[in-house]
N, C-alpha and C. Protein backbone atom coordinates (compact mmCIF):
# COMPACT_ATOMS: atom_id res chain seq x y z
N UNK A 1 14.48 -1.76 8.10
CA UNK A 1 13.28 -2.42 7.67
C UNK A 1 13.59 -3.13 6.35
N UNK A 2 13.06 -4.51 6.32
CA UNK A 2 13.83 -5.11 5.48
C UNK A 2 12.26 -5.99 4.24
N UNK A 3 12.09 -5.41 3.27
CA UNK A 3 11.36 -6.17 2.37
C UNK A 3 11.32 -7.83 2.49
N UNK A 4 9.49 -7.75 3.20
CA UNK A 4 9.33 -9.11 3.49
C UNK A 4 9.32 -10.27 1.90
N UNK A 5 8.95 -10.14 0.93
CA UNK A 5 8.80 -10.51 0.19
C UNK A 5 10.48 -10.88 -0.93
N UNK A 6 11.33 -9.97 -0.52
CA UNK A 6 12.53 -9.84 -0.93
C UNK A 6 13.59 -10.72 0.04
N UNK A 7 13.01 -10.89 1.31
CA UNK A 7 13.38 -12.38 2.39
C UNK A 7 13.32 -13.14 1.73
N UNK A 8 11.96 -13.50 1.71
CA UNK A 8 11.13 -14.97 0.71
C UNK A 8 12.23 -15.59 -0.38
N UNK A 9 13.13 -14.27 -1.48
CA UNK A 9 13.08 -14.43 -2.52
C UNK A 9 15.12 -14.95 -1.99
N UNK A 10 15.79 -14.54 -1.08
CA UNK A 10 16.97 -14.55 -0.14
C UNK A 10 17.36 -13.88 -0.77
N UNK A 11 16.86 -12.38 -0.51
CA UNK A 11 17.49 -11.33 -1.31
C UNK A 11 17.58 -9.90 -0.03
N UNK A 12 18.77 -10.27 1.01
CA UNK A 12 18.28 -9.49 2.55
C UNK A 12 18.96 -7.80 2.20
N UNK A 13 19.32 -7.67 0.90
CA UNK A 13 20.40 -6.28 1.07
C UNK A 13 19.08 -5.15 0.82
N UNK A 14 17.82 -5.40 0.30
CA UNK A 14 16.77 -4.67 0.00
C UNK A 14 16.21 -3.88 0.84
N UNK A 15 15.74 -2.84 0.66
CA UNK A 15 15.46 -2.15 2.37
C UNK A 15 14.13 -2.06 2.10
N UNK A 16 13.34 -1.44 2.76
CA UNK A 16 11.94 -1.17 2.44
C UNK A 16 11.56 -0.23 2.38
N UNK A 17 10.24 0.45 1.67
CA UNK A 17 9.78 1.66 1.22
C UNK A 17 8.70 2.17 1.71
N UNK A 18 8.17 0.93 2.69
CA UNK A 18 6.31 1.53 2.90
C UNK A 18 5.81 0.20 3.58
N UNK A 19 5.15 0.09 4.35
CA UNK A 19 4.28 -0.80 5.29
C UNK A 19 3.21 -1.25 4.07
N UNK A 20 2.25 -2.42 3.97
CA UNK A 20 1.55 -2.96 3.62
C UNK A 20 0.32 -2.42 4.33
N UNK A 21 -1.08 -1.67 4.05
CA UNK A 21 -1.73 -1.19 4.80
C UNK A 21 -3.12 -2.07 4.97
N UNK A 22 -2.61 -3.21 4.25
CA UNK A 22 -3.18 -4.45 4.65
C UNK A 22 -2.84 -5.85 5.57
N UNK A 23 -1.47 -6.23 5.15
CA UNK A 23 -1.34 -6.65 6.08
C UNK A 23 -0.20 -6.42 6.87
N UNK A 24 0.22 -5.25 6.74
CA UNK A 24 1.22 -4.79 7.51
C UNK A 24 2.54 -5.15 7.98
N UNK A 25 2.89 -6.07 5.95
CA UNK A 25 4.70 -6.26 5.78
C UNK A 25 5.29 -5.11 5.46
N UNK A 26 6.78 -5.09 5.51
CA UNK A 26 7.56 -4.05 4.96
C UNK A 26 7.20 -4.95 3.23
N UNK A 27 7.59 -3.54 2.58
CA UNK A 27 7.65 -3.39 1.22
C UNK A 27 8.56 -2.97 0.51
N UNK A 28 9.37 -3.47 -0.46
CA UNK A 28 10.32 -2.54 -1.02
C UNK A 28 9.28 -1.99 -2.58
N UNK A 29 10.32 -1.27 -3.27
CA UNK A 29 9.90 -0.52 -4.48
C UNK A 29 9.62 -1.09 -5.05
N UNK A 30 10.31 -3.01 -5.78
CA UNK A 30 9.82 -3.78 -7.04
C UNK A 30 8.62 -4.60 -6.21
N UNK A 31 7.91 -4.58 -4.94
CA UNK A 31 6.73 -5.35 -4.61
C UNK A 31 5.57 -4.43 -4.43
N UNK A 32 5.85 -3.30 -3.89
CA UNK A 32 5.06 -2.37 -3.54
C UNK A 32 4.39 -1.57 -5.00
N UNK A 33 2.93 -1.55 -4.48
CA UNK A 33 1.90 -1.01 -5.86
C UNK A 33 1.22 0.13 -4.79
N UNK A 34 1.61 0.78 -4.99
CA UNK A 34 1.20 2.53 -4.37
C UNK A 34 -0.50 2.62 -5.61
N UNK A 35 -1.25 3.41 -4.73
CA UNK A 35 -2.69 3.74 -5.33
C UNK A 35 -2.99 4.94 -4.74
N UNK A 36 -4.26 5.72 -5.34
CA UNK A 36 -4.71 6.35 -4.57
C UNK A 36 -5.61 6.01 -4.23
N UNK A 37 -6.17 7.20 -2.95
CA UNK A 37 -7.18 6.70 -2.21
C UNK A 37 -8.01 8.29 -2.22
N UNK A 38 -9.37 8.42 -2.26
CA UNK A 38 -9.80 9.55 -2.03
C UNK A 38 -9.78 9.59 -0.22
N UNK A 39 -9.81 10.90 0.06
CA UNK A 39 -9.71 11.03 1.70
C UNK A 39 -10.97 11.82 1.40
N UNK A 40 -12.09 11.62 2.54
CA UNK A 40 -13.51 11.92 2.70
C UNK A 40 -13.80 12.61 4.49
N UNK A 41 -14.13 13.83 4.36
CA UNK A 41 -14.37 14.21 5.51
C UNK A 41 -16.30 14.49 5.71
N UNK A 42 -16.86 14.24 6.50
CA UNK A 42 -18.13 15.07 7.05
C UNK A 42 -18.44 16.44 6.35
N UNK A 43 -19.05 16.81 6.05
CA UNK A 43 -19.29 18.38 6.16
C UNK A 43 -20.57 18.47 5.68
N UNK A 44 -21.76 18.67 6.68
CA UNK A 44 -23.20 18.87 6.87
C UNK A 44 -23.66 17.75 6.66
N UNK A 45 -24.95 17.26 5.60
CA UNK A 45 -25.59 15.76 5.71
C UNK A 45 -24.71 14.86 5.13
N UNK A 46 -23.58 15.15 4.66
CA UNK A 46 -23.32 14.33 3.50
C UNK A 46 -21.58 14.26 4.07
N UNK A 47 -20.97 13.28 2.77
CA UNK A 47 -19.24 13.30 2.75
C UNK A 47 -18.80 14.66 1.37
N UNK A 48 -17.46 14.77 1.79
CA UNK A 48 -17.27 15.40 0.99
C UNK A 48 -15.29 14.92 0.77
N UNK A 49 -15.24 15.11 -0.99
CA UNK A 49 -13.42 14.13 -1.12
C UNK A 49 -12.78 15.61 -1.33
N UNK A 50 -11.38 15.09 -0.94
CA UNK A 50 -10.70 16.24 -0.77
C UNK A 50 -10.31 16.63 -2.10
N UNK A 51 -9.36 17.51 -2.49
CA UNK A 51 -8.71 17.84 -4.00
C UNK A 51 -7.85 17.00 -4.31
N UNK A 52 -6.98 16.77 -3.28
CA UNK A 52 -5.73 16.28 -3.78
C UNK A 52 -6.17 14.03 -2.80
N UNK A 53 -5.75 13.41 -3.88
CA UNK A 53 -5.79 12.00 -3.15
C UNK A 53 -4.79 12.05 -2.76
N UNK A 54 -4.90 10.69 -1.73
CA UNK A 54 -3.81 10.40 -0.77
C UNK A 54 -3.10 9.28 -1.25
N UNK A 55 -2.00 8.46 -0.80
CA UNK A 55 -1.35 7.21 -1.36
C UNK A 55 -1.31 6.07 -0.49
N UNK A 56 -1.82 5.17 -1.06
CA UNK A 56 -2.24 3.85 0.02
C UNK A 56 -1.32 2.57 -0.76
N UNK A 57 -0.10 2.10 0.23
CA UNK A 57 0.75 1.29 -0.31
C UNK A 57 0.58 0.31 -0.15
N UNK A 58 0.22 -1.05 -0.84
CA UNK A 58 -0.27 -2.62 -0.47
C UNK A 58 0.88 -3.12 -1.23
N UNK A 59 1.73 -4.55 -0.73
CA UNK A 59 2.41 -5.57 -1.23
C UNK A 59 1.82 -5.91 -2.33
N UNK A 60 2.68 -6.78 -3.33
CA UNK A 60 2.19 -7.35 -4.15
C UNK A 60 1.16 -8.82 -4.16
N UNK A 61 1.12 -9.42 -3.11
CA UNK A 61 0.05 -10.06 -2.52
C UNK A 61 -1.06 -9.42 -2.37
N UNK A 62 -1.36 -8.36 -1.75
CA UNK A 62 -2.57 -7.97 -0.93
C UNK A 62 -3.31 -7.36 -2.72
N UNK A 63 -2.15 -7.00 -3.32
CA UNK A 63 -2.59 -5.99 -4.61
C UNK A 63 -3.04 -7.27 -5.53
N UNK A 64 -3.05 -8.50 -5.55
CA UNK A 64 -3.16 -9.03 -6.45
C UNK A 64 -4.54 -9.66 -6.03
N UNK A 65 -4.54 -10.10 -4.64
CA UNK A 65 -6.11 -10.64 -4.08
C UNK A 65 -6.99 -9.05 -4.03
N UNK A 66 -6.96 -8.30 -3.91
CA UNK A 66 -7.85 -6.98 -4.25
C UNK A 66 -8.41 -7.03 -5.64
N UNK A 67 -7.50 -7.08 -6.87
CA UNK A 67 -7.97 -6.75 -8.27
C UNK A 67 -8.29 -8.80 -8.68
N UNK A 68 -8.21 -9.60 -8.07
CA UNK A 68 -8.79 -10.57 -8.98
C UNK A 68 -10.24 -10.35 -8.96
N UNK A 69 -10.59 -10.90 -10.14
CA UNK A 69 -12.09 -11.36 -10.57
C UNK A 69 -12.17 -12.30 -10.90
């Protein structure tokens, strides 16, 4: 799996670290911005977040159209 963004740049020796869970490129380590995410289950009327968050990996594209204002 080969860092789509590290193609772009003709840089093919880069491997990748994590899928884009947006739009679903490979990622290596210098594109990829790891976050957390709370994970939310049901339990009676309401949601409830777990203790520990989970890690949700987006490219540096997807991470940069998310946080503009």
């Amino acid at each position: 799996m080969r860092c789509y963004d590290c193609l772009q740049e003709a840089r093919s020796d880069i491997t990748g670290i994590g899928v884009c869970s947006r739009c679903g490129l490979a990622t290596c380590e210098n594109h990829a911005r790891v976050q957390q995410a709370h994970v939310t289950r049901q339990i009676g009327m309401g949601a409830s977040y777990g203790r520990i968050p989970a890690r949700r990996v987006v490219c540096h594209t997807c991470d940069m159209a998310e946080t503009a204002h």
